[in-house]
N, C-alpha and C. Protein backbone atom coordinates (compact mmCIF):
# COMPACT_ATOMS: atom_id res chain seq x y z
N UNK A 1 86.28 110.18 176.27
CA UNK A 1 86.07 111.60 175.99
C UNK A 1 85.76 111.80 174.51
N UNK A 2 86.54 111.51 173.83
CA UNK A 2 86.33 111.06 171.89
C UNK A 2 84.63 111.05 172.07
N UNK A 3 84.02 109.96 172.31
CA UNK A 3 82.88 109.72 172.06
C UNK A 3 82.02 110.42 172.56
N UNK A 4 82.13 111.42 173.53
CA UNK A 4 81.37 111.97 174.25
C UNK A 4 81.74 113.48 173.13
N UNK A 5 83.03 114.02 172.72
CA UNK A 5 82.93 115.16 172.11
C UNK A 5 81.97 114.80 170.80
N UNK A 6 82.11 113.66 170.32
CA UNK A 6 81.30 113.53 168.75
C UNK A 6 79.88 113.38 168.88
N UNK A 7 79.59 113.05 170.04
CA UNK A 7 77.78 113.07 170.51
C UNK A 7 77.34 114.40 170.26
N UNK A 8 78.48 115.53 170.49
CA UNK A 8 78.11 116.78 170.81
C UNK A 8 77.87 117.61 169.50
N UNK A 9 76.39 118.67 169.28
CA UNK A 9 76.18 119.23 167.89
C UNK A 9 75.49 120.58 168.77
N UNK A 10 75.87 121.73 167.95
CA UNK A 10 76.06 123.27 168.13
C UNK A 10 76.57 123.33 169.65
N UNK A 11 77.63 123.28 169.46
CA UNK A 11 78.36 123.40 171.22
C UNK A 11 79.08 124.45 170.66
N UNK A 12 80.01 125.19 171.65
CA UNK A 12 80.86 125.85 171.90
C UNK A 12 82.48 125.19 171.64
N UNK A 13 83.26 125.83 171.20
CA UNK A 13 84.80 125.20 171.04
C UNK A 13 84.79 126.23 172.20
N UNK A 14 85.76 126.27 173.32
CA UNK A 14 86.57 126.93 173.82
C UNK A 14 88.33 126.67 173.45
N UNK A 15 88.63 127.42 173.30
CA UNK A 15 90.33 127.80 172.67
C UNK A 15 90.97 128.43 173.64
N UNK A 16 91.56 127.65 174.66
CA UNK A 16 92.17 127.70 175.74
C UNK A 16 91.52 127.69 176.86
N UNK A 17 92.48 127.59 178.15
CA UNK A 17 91.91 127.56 179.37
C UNK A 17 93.02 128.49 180.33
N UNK A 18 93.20 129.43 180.14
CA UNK A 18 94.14 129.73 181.11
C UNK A 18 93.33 130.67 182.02
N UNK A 19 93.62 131.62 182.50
CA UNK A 19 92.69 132.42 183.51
C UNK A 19 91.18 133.17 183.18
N UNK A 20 91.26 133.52 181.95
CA UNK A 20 90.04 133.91 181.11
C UNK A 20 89.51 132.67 180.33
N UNK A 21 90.04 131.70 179.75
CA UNK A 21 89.33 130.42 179.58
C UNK A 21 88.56 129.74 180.96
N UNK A 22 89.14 129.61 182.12
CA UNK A 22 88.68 128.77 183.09
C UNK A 22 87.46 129.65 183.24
N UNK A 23 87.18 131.33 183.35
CA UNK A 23 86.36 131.79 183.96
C UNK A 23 85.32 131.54 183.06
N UNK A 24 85.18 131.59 181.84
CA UNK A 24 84.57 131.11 180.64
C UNK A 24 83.99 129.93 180.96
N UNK A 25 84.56 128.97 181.02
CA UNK A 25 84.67 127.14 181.38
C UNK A 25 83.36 127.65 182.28
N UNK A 26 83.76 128.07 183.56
CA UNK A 26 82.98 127.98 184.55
C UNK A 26 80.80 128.82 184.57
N UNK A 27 81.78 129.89 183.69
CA UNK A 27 80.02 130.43 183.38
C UNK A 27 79.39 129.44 182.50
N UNK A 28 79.83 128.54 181.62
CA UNK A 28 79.43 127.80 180.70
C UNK A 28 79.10 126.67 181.15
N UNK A 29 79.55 125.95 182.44
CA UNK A 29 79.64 124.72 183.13
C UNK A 29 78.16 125.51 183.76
N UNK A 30 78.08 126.60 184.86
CA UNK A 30 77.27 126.45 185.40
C UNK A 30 75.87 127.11 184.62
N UNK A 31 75.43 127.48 183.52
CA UNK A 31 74.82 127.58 183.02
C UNK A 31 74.57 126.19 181.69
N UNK A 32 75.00 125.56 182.25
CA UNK A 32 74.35 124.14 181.06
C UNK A 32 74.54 124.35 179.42
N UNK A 33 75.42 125.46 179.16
CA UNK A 33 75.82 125.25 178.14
C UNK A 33 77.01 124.50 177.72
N UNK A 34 76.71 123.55 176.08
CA UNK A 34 77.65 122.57 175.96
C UNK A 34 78.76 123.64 175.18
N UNK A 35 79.85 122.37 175.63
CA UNK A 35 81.12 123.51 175.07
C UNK A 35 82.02 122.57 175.68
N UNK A 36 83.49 122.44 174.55
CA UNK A 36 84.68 121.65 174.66
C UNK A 36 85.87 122.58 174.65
N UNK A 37 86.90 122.23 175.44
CA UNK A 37 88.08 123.14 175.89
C UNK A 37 88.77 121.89 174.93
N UNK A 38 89.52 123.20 174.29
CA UNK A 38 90.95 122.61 173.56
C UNK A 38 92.29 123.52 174.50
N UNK A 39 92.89 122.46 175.18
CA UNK A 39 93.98 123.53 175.45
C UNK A 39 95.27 122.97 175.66
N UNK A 40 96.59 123.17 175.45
CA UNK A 40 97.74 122.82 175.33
C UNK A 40 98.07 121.80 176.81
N UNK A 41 98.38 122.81 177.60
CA UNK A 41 99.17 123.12 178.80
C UNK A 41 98.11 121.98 180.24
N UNK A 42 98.72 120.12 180.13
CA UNK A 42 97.93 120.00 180.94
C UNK A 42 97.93 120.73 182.66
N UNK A 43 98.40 121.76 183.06
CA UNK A 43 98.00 121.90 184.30
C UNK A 43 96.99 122.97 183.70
N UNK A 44 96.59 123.36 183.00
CA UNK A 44 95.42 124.21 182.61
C UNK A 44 93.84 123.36 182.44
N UNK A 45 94.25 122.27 182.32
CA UNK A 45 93.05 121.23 181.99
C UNK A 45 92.54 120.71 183.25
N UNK A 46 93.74 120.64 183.93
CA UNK A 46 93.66 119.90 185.21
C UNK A 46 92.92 121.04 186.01
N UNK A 47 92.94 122.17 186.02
CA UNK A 47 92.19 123.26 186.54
C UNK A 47 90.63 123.57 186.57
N UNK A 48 90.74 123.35 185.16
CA UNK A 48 89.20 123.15 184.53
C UNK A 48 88.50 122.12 185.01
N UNK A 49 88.88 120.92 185.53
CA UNK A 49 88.53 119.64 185.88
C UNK A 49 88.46 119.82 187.10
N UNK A 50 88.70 120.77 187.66
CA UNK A 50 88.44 121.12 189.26
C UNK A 50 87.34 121.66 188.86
N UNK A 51 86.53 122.02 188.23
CA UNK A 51 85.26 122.87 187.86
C UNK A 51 84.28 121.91 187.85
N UNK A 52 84.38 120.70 187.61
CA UNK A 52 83.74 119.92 186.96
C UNK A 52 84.02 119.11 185.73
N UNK A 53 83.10 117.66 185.28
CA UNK A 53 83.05 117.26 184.44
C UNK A 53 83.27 117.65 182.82
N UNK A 54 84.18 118.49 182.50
CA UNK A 54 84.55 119.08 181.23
C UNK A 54 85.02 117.70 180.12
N UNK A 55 84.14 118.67 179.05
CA UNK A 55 84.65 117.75 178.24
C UNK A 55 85.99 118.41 177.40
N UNK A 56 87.40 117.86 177.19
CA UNK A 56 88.46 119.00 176.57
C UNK A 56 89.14 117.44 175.80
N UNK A 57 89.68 118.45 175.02
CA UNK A 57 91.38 117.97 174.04
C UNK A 57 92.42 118.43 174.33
N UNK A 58 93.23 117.95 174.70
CA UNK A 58 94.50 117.95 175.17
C UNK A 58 95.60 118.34 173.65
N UNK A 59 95.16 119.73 173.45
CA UNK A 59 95.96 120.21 171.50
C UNK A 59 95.94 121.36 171.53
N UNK A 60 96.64 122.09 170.06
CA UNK A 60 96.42 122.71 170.10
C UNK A 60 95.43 123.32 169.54
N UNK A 61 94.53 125.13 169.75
CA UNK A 61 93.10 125.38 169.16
C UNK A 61 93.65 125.59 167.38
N UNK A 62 94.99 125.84 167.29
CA UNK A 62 95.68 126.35 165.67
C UNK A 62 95.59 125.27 164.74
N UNK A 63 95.43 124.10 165.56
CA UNK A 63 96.18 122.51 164.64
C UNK A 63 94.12 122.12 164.04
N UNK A 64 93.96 122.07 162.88
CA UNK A 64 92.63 121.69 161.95
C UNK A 64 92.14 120.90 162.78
N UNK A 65 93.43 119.36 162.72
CA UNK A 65 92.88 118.31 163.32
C UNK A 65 92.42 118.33 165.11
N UNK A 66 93.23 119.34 165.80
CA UNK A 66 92.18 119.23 166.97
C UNK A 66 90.88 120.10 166.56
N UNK A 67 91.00 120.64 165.89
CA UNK A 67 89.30 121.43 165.72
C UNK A 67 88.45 120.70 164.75
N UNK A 68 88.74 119.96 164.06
CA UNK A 68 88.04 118.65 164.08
C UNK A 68 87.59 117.57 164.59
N UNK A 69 88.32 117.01 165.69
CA UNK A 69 88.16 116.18 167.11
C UNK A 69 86.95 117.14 167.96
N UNK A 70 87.62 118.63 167.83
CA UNK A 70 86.49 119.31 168.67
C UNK A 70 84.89 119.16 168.25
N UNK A 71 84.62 118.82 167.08
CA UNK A 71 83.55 118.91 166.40
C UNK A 71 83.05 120.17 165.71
N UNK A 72 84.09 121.15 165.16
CA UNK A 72 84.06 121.89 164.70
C UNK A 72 82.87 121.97 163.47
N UNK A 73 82.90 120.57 163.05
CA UNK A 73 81.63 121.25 161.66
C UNK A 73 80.77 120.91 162.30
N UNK A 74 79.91 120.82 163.69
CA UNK A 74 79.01 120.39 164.45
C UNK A 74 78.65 121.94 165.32
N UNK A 75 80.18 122.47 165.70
CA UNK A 75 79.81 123.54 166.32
C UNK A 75 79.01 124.42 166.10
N UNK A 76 78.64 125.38 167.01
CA UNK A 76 77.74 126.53 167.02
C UNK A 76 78.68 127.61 166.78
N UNK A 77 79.75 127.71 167.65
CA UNK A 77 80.63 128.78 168.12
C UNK A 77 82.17 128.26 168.14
């Protein structure tokens, strides 16, 4: 997953996944836009992964270093 988030340049961070993240996840999954879920709580990830192939971090969106893993100076959004 590492290597696959750092391939990634102007993507989307998503900052959580809970009921308004997943629905997010999902317009973004099915419209082909790139975009990485940072979210705490793995049964929230595990949800998202019912959506499909997501790429996520298992952190939190507050902590630098996961928004650096995210590819934050790469991001778009």
């Amino acid at each position: 997953m590492d290597k696959r988030i750092a391939k990634m340049k102007g993507h989307i961070i998503l900052c959580g996944a809970g009921h308004n993240g997943k629905c997010v996840a999902m317009e973004f999954f099915k419209t082909h836009t790139p975009f990485v879920v940072i979210e705490r709580q793995s049964q929230y990830i595990e949800d998202i992964l019912e959506i499909g192939d997501i790429p996520y971090i298992q952190g939190d969106a507050t902590a630098d270093s996961d928004l650096i893993s995210a590819g934050i100076h790469r991001a778009k959004v």
